[in-house]
C-alpha atoms as a PDB file:
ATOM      1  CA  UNK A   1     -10.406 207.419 181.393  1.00  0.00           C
ATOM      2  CA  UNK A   2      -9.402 203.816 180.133  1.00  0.00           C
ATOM      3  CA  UNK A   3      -9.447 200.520 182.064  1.00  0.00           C
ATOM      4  CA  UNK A   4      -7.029 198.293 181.769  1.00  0.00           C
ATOM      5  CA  UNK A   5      -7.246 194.693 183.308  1.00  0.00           C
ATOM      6  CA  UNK A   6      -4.157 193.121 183.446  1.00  0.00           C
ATOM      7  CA  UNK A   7      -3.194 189.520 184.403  1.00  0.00           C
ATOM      8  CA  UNK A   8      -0.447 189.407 186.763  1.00  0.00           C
ATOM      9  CA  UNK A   9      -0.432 190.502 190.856  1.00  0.00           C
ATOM     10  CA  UNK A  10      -0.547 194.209 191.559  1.00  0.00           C
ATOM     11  CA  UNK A  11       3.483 194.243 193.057  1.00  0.00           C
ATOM     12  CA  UNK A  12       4.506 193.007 189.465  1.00  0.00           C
ATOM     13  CA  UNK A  13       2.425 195.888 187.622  1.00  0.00           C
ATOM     14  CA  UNK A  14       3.616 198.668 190.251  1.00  0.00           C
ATOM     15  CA  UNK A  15       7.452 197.523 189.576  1.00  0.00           C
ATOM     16  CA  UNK A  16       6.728 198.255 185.974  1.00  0.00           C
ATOM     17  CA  UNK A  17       5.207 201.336 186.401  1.00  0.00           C
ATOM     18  CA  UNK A  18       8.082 202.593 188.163  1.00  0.00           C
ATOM     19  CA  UNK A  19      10.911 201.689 185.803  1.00  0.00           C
ATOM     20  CA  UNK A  20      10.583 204.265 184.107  1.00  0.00           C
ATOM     21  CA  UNK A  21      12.761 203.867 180.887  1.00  0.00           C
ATOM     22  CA  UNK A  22      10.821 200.024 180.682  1.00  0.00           C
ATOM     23  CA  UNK A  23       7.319 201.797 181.264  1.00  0.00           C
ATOM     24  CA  UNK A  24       8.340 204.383 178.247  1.00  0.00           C
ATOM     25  CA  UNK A  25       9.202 201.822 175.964  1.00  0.00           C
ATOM     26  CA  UNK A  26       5.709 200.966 176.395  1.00  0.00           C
ATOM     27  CA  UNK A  27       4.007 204.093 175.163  1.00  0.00           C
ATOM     28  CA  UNK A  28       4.091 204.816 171.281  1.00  0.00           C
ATOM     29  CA  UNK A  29       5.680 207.801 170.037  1.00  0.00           C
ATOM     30  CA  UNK A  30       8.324 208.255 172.855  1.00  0.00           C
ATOM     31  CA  UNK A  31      11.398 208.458 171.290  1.00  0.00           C
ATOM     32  CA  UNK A  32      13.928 209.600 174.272  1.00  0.00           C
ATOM     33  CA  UNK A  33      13.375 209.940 178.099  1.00  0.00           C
ATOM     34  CA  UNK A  34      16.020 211.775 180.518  1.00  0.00           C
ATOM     35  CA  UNK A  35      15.377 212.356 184.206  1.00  0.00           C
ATOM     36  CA  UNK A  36      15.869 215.897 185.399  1.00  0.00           C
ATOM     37  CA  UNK A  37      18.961 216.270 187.596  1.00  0.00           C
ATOM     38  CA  UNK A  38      18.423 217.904 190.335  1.00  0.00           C
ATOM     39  CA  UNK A  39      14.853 218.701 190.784  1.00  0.00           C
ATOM     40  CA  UNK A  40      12.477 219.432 193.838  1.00  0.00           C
ATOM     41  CA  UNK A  41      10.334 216.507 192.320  1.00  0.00           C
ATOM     42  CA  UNK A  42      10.882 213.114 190.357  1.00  0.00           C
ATOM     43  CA  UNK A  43      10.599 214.463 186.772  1.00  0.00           C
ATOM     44  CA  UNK A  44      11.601 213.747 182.851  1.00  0.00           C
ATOM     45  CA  UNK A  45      12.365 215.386 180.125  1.00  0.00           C
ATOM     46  CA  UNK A  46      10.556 213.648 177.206  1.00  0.00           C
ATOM     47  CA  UNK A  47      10.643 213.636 173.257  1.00  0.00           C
ATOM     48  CA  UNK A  48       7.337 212.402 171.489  1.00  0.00           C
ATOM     49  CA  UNK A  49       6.818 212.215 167.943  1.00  0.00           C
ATOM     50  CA  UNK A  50       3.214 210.698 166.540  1.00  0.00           C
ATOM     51  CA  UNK A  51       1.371 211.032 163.678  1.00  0.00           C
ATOM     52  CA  UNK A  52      -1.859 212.479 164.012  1.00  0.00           C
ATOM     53  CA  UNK A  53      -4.149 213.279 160.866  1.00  0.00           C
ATOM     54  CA  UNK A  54      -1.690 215.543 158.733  1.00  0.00           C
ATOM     55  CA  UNK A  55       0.908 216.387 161.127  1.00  0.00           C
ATOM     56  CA  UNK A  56       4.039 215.003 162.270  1.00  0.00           C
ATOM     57  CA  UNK A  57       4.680 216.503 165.734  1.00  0.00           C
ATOM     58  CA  UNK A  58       7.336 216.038 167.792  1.00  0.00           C
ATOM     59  CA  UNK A  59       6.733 217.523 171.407  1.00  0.00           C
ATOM     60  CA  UNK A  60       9.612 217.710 174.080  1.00  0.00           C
ATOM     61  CA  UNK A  61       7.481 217.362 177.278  1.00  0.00           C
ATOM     62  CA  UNK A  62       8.742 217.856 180.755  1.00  0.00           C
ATOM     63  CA  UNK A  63       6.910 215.109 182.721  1.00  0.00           C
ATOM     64  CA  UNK A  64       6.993 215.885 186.693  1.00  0.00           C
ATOM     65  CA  UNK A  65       5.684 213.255 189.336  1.00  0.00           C
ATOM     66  CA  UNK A  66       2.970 215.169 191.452  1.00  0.00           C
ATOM     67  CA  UNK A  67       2.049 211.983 193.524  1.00  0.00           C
ATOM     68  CA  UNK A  68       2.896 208.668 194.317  1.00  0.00           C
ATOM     69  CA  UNK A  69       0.950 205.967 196.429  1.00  0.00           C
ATOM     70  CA  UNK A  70       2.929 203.121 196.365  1.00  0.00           C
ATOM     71  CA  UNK A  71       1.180 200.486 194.572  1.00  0.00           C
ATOM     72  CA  UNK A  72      -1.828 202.323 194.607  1.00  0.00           C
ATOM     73  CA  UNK A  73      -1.958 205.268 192.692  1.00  0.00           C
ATOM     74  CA  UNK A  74       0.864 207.577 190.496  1.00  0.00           C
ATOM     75  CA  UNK A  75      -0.200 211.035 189.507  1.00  0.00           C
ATOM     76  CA  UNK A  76       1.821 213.200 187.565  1.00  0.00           C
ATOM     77  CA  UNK A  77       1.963 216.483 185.296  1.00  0.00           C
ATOM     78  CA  UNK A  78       2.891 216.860 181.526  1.00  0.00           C
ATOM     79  CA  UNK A  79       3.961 220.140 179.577  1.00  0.00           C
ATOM     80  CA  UNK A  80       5.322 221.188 176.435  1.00  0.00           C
ATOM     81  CA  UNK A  81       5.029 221.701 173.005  1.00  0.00           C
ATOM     82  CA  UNK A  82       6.872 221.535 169.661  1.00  0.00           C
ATOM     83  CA  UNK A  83      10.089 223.379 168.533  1.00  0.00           C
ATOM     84  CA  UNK A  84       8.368 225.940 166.734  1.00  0.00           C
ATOM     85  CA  UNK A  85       5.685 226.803 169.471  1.00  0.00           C
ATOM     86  CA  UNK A  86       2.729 225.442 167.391  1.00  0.00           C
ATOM     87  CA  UNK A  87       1.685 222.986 169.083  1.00  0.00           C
ATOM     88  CA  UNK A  88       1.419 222.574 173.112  1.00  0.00           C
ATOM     89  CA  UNK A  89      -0.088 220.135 175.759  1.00  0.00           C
ATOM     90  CA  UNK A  90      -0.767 220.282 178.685  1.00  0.00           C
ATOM     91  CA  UNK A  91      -2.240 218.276 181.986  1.00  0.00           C
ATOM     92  CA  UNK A  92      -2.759 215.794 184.300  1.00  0.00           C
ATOM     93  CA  UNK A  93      -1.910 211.816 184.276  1.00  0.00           C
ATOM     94  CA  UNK A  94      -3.278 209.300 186.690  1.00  0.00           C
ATOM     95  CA  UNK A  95      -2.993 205.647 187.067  1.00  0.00           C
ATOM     96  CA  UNK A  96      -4.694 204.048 189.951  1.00  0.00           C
ATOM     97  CA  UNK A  97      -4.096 200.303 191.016  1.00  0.00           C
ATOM     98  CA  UNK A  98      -6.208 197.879 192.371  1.00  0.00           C
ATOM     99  CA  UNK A  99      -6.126 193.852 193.371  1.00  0.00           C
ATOM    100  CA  UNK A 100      -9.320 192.405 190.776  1.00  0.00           C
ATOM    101  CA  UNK A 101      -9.837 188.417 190.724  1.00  0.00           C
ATOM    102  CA  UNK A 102      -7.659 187.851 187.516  1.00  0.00           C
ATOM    103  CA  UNK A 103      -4.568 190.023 188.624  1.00  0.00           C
ATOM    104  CA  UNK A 104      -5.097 193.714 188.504  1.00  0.00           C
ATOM    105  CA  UNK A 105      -7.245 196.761 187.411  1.00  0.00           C
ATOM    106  CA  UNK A 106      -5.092 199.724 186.029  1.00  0.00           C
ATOM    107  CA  UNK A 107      -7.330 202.823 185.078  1.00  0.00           C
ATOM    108  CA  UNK A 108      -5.528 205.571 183.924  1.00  0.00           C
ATOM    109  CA  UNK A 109      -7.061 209.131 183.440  1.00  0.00           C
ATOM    110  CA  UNK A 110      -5.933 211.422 181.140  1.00  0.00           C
ATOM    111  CA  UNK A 111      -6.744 215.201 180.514  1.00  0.00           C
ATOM    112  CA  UNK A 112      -4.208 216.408 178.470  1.00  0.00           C
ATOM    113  CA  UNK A 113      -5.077 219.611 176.692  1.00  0.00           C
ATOM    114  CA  UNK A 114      -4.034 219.848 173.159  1.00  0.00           C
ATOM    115  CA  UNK A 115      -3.768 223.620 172.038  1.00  0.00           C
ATOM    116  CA  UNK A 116      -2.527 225.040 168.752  1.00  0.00           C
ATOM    117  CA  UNK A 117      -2.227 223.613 165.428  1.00  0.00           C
ATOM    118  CA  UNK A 118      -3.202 219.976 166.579  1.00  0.00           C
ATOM    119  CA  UNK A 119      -5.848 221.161 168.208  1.00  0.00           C
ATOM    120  CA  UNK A 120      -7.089 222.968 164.709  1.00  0.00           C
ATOM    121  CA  UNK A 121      -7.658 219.298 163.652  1.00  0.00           C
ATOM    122  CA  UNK A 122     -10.450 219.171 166.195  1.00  0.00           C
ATOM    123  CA  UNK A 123     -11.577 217.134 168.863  1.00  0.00           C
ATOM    124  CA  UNK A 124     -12.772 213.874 167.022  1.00  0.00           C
ATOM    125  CA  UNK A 125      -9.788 213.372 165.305  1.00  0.00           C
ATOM    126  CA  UNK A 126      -7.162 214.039 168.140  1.00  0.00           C
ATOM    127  CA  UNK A 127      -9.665 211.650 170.631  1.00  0.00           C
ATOM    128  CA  UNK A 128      -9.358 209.017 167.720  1.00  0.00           C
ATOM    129  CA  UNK A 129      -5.497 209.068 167.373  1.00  0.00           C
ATOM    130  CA  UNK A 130      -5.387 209.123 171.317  1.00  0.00           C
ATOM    131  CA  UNK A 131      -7.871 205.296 171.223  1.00  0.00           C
ATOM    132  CA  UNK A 132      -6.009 204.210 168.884  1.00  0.00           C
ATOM    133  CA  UNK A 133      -2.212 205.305 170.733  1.00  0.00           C
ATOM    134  CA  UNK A 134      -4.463 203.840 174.030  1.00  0.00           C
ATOM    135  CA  UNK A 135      -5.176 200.139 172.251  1.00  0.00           C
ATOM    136  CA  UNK A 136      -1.095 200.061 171.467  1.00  0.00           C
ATOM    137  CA  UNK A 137       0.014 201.132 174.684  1.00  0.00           C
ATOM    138  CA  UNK A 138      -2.370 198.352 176.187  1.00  0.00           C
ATOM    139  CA  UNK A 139      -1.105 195.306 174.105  1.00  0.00           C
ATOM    140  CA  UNK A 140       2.310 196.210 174.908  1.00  0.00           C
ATOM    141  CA  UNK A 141       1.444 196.920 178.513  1.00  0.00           C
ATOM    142  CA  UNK A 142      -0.273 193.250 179.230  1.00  0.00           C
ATOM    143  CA  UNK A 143       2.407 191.601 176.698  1.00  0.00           C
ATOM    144  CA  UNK A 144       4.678 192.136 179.400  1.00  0.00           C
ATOM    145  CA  UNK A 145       2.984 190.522 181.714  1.00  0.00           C
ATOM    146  CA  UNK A 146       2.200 187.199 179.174  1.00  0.00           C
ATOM    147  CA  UNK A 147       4.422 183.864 180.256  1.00  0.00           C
ATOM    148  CA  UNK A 148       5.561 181.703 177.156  1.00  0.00           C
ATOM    149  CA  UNK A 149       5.166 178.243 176.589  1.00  0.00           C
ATOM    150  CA  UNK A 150       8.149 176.352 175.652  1.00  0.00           C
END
């Protein structure tokens, strides 16, 4: 689970979280995003590639929206793996919203389960790539949000 406190109102930070091709620019490693057309439920097709120890993985994910609370709460489901089935994850994503005094608190949990030949790297290294993908993700995140001075 990682907090997030960003400064600008809660309407701003919901709008970003649902536009979706904005939102993936956000998160490293994403190189392609395609909604699925037609589906039961909101859902993407999406192609990661990152770096972590070793390995150069590229994972096409399928990315389905389980929940939505409207700017409250967005839950959704990830699964997938690389071309050559070594490498698969799997899981859960949720970001919950809330109104704090400087703008607005985004925590956003995730338990994605890493199986196969990242997850032969073992746990510390995987968690450390992930805090380190996290710290990016949360620059770019709030550097949307920053006003410039002219």
């Amino acid at each position: 689970m990682e907090n997030l406190n960003i400064t600008a109102p809660l309407a701003d930070v919901w709008r970003l979280l649902r536009d979706t091709q904005r939102f993936a620019g956000l998160v490293p490693g994403v190189e392609q995003i395609v909604r699925i057309e037609p589906s039961e439920k909101e859902a993407y097709r999406v192609r990661v590639t990152e770096k972590v120890g070793p390995f150069k993985v590229t994972m096409k994910l399928e990315v389905t929206i389980d929940e939505i609370l409207d700017f409250s709460r967005l839950c959704a489901a990830v699964k997938g793996g690389d071309g050559m089935g070594l490498s698969r994850a799997t899981g859960p994503i949720r970001v919950d919203l809330n109104p704090s005094e400087t703008g607005t608190s985004m925590v956003l949990t995730v338990n994605i389960e890493i199986l196969g030949k990242l997850a032969a790297l073992g746990a510390p290294v995987v968690r450390r790539r992930v805090n380190e993908l996290f710290g990016v993700f949360a620059q770019r995140f709030a550097a949307e949000f920053e006003v410039v001075q002219s």
